[in-house]
Structures are given as structure tokens and as C-alpha cells.
C-alpha atoms as a PDB file:
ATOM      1  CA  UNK A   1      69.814  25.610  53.292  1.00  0.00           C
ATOM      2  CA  UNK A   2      67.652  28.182  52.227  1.00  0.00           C
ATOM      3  CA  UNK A   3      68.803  30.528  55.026  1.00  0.00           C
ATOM      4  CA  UNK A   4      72.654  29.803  53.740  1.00  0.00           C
ATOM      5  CA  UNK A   5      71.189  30.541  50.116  1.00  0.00           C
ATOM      6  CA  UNK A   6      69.935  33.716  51.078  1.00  0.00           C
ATOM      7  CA  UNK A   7      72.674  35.072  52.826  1.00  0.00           C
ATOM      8  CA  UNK A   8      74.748  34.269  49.681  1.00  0.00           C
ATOM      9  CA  UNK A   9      72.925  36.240  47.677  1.00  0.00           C
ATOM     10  CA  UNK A  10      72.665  38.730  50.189  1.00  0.00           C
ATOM     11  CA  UNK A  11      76.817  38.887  50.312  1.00  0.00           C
ATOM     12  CA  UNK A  12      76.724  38.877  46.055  1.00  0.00           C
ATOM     13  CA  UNK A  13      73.987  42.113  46.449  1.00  0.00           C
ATOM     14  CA  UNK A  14      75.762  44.183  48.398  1.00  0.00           C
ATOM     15  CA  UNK A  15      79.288  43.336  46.725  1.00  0.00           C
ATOM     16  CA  UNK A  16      77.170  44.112  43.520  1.00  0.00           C
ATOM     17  CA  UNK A  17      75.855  48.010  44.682  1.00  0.00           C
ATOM     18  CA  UNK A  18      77.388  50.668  43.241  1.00  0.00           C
ATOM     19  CA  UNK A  19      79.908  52.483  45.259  1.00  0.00           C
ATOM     20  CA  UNK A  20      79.424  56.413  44.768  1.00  0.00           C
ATOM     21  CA  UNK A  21      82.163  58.129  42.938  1.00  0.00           C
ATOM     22  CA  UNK A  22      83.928  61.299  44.323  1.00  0.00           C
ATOM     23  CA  UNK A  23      82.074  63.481  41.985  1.00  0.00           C
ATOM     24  CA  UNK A  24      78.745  62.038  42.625  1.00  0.00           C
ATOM     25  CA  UNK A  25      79.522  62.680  46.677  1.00  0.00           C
ATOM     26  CA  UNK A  26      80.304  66.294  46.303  1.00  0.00           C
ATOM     27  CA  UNK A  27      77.294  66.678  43.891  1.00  0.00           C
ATOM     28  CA  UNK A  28      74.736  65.470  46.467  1.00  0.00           C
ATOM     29  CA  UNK A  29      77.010  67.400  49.093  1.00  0.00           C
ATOM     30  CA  UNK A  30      76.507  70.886  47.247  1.00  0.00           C
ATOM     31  CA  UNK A  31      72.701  69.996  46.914  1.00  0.00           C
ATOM     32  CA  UNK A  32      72.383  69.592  50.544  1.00  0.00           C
ATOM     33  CA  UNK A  33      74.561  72.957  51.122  1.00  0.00           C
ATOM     34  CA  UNK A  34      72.769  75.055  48.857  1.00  0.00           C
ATOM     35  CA  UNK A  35      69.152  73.542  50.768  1.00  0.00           C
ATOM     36  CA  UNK A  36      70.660  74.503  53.936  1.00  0.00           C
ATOM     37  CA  UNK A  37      71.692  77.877  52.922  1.00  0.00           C
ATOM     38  CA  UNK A  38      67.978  78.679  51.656  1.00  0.00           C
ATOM     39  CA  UNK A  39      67.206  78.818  54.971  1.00  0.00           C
ATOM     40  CA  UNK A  40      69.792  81.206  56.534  1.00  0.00           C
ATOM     41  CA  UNK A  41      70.109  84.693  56.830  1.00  0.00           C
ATOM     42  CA  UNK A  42      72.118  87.376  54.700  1.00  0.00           C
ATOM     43  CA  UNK A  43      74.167  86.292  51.213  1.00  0.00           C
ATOM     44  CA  UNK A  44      76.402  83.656  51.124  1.00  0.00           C
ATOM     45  CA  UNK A  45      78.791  83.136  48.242  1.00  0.00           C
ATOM     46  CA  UNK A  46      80.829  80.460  48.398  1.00  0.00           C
ATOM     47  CA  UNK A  47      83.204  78.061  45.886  1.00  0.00           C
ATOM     48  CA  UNK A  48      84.012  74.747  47.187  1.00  0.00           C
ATOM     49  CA  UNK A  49      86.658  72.546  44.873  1.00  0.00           C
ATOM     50  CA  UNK A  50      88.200  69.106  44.506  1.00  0.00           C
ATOM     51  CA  UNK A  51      91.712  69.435  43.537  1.00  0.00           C
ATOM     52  CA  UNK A  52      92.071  66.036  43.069  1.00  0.00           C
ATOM     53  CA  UNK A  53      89.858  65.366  40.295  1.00  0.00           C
ATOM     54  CA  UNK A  54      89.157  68.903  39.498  1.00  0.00           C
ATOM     55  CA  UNK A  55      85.154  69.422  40.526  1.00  0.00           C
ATOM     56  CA  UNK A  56      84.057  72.587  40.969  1.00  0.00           C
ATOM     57  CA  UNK A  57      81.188  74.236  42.015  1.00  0.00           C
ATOM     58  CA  UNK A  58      80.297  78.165  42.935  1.00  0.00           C
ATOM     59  CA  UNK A  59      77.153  78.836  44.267  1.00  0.00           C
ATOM     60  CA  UNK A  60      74.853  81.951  42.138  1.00  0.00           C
ATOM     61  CA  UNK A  61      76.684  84.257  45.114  1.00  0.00           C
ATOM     62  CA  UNK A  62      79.985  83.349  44.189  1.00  0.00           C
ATOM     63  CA  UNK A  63      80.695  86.783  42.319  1.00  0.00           C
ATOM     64  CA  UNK A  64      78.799  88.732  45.025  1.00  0.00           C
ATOM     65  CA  UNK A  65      81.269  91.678  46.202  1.00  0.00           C
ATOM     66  CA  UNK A  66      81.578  91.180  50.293  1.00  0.00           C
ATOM     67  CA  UNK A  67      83.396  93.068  52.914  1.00  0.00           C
ATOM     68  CA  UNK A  68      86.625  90.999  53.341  1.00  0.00           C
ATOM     69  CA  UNK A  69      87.752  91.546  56.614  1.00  0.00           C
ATOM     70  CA  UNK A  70      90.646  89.805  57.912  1.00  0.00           C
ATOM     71  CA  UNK A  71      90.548  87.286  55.149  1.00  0.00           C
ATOM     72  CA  UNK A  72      92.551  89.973  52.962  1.00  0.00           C
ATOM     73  CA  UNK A  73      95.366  89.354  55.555  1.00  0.00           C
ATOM     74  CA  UNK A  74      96.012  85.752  53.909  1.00  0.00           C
ATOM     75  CA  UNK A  75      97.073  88.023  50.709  1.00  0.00           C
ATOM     76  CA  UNK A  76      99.061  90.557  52.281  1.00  0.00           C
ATOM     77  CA  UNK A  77     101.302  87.284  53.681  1.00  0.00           C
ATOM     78  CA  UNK A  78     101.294  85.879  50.008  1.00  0.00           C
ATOM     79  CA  UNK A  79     102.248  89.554  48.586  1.00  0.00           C
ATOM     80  CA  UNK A  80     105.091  89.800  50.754  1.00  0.00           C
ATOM     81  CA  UNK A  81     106.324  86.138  50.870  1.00  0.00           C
ATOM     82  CA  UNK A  82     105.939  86.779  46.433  1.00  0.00           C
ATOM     83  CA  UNK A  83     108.182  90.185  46.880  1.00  0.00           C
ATOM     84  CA  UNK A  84     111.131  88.897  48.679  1.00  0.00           C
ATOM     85  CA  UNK A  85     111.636  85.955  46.368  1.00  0.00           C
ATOM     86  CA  UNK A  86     111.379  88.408  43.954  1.00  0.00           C
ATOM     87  CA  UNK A  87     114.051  90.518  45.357  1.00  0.00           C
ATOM     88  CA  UNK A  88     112.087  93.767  46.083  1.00  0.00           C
ATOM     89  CA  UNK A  89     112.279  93.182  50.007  1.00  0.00           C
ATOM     90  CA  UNK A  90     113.767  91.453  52.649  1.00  0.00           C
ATOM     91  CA  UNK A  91     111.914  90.210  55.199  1.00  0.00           C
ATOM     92  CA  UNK A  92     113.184  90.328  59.048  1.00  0.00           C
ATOM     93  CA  UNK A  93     112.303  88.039  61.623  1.00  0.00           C
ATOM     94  CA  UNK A  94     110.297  90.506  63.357  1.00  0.00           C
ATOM     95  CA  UNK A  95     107.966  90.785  60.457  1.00  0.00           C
ATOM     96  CA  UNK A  96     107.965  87.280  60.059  1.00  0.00           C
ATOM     97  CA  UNK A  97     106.585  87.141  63.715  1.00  0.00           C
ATOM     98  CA  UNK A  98     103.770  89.794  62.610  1.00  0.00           C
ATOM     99  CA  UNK A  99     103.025  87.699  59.756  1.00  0.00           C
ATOM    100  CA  UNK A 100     102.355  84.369  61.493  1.00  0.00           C
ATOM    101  CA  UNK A 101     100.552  87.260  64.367  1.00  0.00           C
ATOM    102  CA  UNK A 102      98.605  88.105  61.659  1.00  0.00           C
ATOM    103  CA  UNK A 103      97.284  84.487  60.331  1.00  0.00           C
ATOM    104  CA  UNK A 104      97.553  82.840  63.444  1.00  0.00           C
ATOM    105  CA  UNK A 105      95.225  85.362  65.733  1.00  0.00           C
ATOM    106  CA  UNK A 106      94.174  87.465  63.307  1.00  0.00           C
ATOM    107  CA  UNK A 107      96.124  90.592  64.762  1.00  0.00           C
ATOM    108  CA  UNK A 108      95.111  94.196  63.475  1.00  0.00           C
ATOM    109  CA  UNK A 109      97.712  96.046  65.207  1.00  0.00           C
ATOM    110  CA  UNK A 110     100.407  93.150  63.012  1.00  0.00           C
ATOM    111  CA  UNK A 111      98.294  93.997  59.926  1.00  0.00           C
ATOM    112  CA  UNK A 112      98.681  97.684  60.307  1.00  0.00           C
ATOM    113  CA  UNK A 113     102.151  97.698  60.676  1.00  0.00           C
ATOM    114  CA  UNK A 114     102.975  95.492  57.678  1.00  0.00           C
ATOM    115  CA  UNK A 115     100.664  97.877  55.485  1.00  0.00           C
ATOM    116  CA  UNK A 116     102.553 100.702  56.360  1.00  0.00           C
ATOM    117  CA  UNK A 117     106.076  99.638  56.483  1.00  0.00           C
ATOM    118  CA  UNK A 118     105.523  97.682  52.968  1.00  0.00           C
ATOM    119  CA  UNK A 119     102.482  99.489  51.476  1.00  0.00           C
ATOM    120  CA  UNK A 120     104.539 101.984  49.969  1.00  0.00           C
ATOM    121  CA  UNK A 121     104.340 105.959  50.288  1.00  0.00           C
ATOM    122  CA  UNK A 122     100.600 105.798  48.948  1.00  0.00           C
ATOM    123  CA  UNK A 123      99.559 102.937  50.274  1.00  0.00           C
ATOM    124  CA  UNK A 124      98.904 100.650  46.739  1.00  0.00           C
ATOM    125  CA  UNK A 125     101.704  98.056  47.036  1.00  0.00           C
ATOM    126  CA  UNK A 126      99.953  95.794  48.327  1.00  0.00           C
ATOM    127  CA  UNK A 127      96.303  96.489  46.205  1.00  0.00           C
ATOM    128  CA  UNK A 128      98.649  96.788  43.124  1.00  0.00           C
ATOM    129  CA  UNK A 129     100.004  92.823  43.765  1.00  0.00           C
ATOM    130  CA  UNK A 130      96.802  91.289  44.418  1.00  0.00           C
ATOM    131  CA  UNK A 131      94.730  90.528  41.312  1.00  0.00           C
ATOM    132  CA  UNK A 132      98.403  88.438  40.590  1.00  0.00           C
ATOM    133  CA  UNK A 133      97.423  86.211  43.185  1.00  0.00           C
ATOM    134  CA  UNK A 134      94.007  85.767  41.985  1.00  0.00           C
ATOM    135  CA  UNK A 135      91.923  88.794  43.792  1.00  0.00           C
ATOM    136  CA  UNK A 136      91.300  90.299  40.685  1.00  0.00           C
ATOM    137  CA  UNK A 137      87.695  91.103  42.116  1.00  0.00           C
ATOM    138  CA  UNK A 138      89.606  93.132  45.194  1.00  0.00           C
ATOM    139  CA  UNK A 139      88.527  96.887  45.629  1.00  0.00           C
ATOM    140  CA  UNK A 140      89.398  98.728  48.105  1.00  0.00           C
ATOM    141  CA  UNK A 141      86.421 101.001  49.723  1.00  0.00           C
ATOM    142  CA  UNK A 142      87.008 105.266  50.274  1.00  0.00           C
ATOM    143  CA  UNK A 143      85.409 107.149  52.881  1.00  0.00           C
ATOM    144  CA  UNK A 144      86.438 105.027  55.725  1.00  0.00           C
ATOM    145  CA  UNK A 145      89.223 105.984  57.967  1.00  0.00           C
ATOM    146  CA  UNK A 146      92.159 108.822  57.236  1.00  0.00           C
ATOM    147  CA  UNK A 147      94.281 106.020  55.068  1.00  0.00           C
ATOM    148  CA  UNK A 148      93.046 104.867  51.608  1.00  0.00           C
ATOM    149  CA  UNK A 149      93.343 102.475  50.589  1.00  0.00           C
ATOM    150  CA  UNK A 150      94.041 100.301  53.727  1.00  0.00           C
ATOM    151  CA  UNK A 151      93.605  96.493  54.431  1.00  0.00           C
ATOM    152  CA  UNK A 152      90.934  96.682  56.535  1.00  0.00           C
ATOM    153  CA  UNK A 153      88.414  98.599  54.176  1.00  0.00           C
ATOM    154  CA  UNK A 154      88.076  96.361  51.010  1.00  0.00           C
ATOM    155  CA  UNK A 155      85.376  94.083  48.946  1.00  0.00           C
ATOM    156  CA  UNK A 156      86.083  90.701  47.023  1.00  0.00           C
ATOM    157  CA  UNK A 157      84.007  87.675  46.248  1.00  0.00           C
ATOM    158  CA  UNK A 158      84.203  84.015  46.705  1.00  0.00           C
ATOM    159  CA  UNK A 159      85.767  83.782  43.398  1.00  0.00           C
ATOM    160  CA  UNK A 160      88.377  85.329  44.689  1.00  0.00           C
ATOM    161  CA  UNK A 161      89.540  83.812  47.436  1.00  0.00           C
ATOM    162  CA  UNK A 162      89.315  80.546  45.968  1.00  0.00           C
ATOM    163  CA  UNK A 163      91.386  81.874  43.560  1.00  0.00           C
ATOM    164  CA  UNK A 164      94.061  83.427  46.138  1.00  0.00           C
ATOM    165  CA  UNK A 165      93.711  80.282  48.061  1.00  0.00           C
ATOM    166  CA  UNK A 166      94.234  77.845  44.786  1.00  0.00           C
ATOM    167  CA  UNK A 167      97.399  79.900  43.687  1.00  0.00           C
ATOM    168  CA  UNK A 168      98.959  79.554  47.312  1.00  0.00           C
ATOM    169  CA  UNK A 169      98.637  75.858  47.083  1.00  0.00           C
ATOM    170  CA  UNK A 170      99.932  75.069  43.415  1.00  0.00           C
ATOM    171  CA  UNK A 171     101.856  78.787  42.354  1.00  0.00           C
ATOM    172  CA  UNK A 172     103.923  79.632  44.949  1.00  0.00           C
ATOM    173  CA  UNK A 173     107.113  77.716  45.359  1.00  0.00           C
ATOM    174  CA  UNK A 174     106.630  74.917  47.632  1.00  0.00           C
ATOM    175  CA  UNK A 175     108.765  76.383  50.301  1.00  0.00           C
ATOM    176  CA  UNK A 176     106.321  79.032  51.063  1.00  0.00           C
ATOM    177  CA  UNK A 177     103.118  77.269  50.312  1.00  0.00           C
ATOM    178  CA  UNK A 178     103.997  74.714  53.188  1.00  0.00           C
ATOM    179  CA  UNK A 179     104.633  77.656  55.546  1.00  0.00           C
ATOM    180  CA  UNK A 180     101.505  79.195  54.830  1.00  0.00           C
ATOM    181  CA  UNK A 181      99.752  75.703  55.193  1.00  0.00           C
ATOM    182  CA  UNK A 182     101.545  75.345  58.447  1.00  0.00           C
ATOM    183  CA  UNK A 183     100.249  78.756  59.509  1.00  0.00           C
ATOM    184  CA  UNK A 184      96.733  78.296  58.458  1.00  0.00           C
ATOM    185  CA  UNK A 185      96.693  75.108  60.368  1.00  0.00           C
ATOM    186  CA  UNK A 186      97.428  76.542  63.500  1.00  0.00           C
ATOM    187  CA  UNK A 187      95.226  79.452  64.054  1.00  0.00           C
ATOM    188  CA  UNK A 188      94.019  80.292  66.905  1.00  0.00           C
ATOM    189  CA  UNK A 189      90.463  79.356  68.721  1.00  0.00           C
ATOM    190  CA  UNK A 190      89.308  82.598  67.597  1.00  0.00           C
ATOM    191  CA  UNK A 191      89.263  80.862  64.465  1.00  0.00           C
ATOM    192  CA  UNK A 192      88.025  77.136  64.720  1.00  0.00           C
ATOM    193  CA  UNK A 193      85.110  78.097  62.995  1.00  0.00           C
ATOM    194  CA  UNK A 194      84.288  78.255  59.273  1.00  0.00           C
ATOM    195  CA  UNK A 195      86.503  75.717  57.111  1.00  0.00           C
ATOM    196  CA  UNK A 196      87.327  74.537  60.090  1.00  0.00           C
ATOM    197  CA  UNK A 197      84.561  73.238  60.471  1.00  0.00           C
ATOM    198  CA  UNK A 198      85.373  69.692  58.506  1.00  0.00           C
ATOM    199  CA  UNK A 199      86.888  68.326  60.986  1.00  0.00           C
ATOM    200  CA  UNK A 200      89.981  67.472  62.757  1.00  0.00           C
ATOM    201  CA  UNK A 201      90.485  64.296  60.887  1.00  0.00           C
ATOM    202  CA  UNK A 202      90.553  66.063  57.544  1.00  0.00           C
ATOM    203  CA  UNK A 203      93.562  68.372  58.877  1.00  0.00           C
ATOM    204  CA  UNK A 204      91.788  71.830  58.264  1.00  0.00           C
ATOM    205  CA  UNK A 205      93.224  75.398  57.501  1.00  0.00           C
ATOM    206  CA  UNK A 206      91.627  78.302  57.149  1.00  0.00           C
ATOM    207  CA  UNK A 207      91.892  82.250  57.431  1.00  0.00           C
ATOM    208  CA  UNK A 208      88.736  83.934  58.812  1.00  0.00           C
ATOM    209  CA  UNK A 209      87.108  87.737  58.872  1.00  0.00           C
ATOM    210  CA  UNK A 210      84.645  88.797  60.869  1.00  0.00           C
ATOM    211  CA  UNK A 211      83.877  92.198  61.369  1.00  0.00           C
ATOM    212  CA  UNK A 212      80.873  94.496  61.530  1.00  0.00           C
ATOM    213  CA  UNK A 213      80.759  96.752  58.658  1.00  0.00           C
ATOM    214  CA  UNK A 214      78.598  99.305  57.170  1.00  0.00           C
ATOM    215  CA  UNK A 215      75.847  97.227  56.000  1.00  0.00           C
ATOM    216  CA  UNK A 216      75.601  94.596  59.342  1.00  0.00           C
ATOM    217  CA  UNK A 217      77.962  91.917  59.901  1.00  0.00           C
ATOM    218  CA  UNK A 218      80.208  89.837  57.380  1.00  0.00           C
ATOM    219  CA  UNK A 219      81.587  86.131  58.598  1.00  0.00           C
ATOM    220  CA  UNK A 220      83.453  84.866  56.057  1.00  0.00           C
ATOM    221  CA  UNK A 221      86.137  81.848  55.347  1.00  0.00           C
ATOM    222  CA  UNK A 222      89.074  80.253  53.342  1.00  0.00           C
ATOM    223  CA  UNK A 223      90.897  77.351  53.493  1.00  0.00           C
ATOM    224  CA  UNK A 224      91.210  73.969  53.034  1.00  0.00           C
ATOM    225  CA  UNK A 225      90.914  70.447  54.012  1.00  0.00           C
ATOM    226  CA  UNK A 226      91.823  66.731  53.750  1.00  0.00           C
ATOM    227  CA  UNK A 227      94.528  64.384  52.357  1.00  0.00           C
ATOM    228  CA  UNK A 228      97.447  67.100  50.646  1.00  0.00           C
ATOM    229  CA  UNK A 229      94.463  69.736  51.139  1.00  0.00           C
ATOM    230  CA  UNK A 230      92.339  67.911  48.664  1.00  0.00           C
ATOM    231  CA  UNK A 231      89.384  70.615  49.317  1.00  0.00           C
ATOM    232  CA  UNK A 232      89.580  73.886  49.089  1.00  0.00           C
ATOM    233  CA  UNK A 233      86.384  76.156  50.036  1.00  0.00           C
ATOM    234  CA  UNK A 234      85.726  80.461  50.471  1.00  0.00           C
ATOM    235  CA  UNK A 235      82.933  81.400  52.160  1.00  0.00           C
ATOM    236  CA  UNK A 236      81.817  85.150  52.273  1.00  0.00           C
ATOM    237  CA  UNK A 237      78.743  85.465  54.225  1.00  0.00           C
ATOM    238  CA  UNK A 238      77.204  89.247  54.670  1.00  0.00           C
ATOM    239  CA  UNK A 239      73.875  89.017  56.809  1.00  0.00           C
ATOM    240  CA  UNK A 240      72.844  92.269  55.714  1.00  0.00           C
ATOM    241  CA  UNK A 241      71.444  93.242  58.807  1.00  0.00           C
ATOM    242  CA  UNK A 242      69.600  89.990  58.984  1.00  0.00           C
ATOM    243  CA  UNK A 243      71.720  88.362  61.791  1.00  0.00           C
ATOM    244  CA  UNK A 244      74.848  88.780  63.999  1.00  0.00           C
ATOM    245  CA  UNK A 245      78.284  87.207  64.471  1.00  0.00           C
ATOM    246  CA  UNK A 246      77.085  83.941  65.972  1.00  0.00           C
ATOM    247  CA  UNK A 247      74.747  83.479  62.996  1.00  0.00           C
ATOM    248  CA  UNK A 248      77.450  83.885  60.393  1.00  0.00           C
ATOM    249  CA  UNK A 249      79.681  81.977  62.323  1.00  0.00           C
ATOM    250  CA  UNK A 250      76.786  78.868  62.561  1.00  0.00           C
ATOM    251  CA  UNK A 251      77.052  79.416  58.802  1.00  0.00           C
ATOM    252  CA  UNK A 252      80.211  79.168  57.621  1.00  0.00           C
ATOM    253  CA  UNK A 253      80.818  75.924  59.627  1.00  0.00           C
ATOM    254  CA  UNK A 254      77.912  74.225  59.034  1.00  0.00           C
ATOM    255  CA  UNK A 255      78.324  74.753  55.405  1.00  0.00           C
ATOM    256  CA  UNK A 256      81.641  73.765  55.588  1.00  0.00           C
ATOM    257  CA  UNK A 257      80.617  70.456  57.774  1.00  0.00           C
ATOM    258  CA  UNK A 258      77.973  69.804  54.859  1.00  0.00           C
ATOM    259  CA  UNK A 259      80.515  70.225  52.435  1.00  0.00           C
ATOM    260  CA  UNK A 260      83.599  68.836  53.789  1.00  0.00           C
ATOM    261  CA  UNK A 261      83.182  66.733  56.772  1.00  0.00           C
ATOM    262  CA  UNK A 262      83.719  62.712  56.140  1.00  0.00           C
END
């Protein structure tokens, strides 16, 4: 009897315990991801948000301007999806195929083309569009090649890219935000790294840039993950000199495992 009596109250103890809420689990989440990130190399800015109950959090890098690499291109395909509805262009299938080129591997020679086919005679179209979008943080960086500005050569912050990653989920029309999910969700290997990192079972997206700039290397990530893309999370990681690809790439997905993963 006493063994039945204690497995009763056992059963009413644990019934009793109180179950974390969502907030509390991304609180002790970003306490573990900012303890983890003390201890790796370079700057790391990131924002990491619950669009289901609206939690927030940006780390003190957040507003930290980064080389953006190819995660600009995930603007350029929200500027040009935004023009055509608007009338200003029409988009043919072939540039269609560059744009999905262009998320989906990450293509430079796609990117180049679409800059200078819908850049405009100086080049701005595109730079001109994007603090719409949210990249109000976007400059684009002289002294670096024979076009200015150009896609390739620009700085942002984590700001904005969760910005430019929150307005293609709940601004654009729902047409086009699908596609762009679709897209995100099917990169390539090249980028299963990063957001990516939560997981298959939370149905991850994400646009990466890597590249190694003046300064050392910059790994950086947006995207999204779970249920409807419950999370969203930008990464932009510059190690400064302090590390190479593989260490920004160990990074960005850890952090995003820490921050993300179920």
C-alpha cells in the first residue's frame, strides 16, 4: 500500500509541474546562444523571432554593419517579384529560371545578369527599392570592382534581414511569399548550413552568403523554420580575420540548432 500511495503522489507531482511556456523556452534558448557565441570567433549579430506570439530578441550585434554576400540576392528576388506586380516590369521565364538559380545555388553569374538587365542605366534600381523591404541599413561599398554600386559589394545588419525576411512572409501578397518559401526550402547542399541548421523536422529555409571579403571571411544566414515558419532568424557572422569558412559555417548552424532545433 504504501508503494501504491507513493506512486500516486508521484503521478499527482508530475501532473502538478509547470510546463514551460513558449516564451520562457526561447528565453533560456537565447541565454544558451549568446553563452555559446562568447566563445567563438569574429562578430556575430543575429535576431531570432517568434511570429507566433511575437518574442523577439537581437543580440548587442544586431545593428553591426556586415558584408552581405549572397544574402542580398533574397532582396533582389523580392525587388523584382514587388516591380512586376507593380507594373514596372515583366518578368520572362528565363529570368524566372535565374531567379530560382540565384536562391536555389546561390549563382553569381544569375545575379549579375539580373543586376544589369533590371538595375537600371546606373545601376540604383535595385539599392533604391530596398530599404522598402526592410534593408533600410543596406549600403552599398565603392572602390570595389568597375560597377558601383553592384550586388555583390554591400553592408547590412541583422536588423535587416530580419526585417527583409519578416516583410516577405506577412507583406508580400501570398502568391509570391509561398514561391519564395518554396525556393528557400529547396536550396541547394551548398546551403544546408546556417538556419538550416534546425532541423529537417521543423521544415527550414534559408538564403546564405559566404564570401571572403576585405576584412577576412563573412558566413552569414536568413530564414526560417517550423510550423507556417513560426521562427524566423538572420545571422551575420564576420570573423574578422579570426577564423575561416568552416568556422563561420560551425557558427551559424550551431546557433541556429541552439536556437531553433526541437
Amino acid at each position: 500500500m504504501r508503494w501504491l500511495a507513493g506512486v500516486v503522489v508521484l503521478i499527482a507531482m508530475t501532473a502538478l509541474a509547470p510546463v514551460p511556456t513558449a516564451r520562457a523556452v526561447l528565453a533560456q534558448r537565447v541565454s544558451s546562444a549568446d553563452a555559446y557565441l562568447a566563445t567563438r570567433p569574429g562578430t556575430v549579430g543575429y535576431v531570432v523571432r517568434d511570429r507566433l506570439t511575437g518574442q523577439a530578441y537581437r543580440n548587442t550585434a544586431a545593428a553591426t554593419p556586415i558584408w552581405t554576400a549572397s544574402t542580398i540576392k533574397l532582396a533582389m528576388v523580392v525587388d523584382l517579384l514587388s516591380r512586376e506586380r507593380a507594373g514596372q516590369l515583366t518578368l520572362t521565364p528565363a529570368d524566372r529560371q535565374l531567379m530560382s538559380t540565384m536562391v536555389r545555388t546561390s549563382d553569381n553569374a544569375a545575379a549579375d545578369t539580373l543586376w544589369d538587365r533590371y538595375g537600371g542605366a546606373d545601376h540604383t534600381a535595385f539599392n533604391r527599392n530596398f530599404p522598402a523591404y526592410g534593408l533600410t541599413g543596406v549600403r552599398p561599398q565603392p572602390g570595389f570592382g568597375d560597377v558601383y554600386p553592384y550586388w555583390g559589394f554591400q553592408k547590412a545588419t541583422a536588423d535587416d534581414f530580419d526585417r527583409l525576411i519578416n516583410f516577405t512572409l506577412t507583406r508580400l501578397p501570398a502568391a509570391d511569399a509561398a514561391a519564395i518559401v518554396a525556393e528557400l526550402q529547396r536550396v541547394g547542399t551548398n546551403q544546408h548550413w546556417g538556419v538550416w541548421g534546425a532541423g529537417a523536422s521543423m521544415a527550414p529555409g534559408n538564403k546564405n552568403g559566404w564570401s571572403q571579403e576585405e576584412g577576412g571571411w563573412v558566413v552569414n544566414s536568413v530564414g526560417f523554420a517550423g510550423p507556417g515558419q513560426r521562427y524566423t532568424l538572420a545571422v551575420m557572422n564576420s570573423l574578422g580575420g579570426h577564423g575561416g569558412f568552416d568556422d563561420g559555417v560551425e557558427t551559424t548552424t550551431t546557433l541556429a540548432k541552439i536556437l531553433l532545433a526541437p
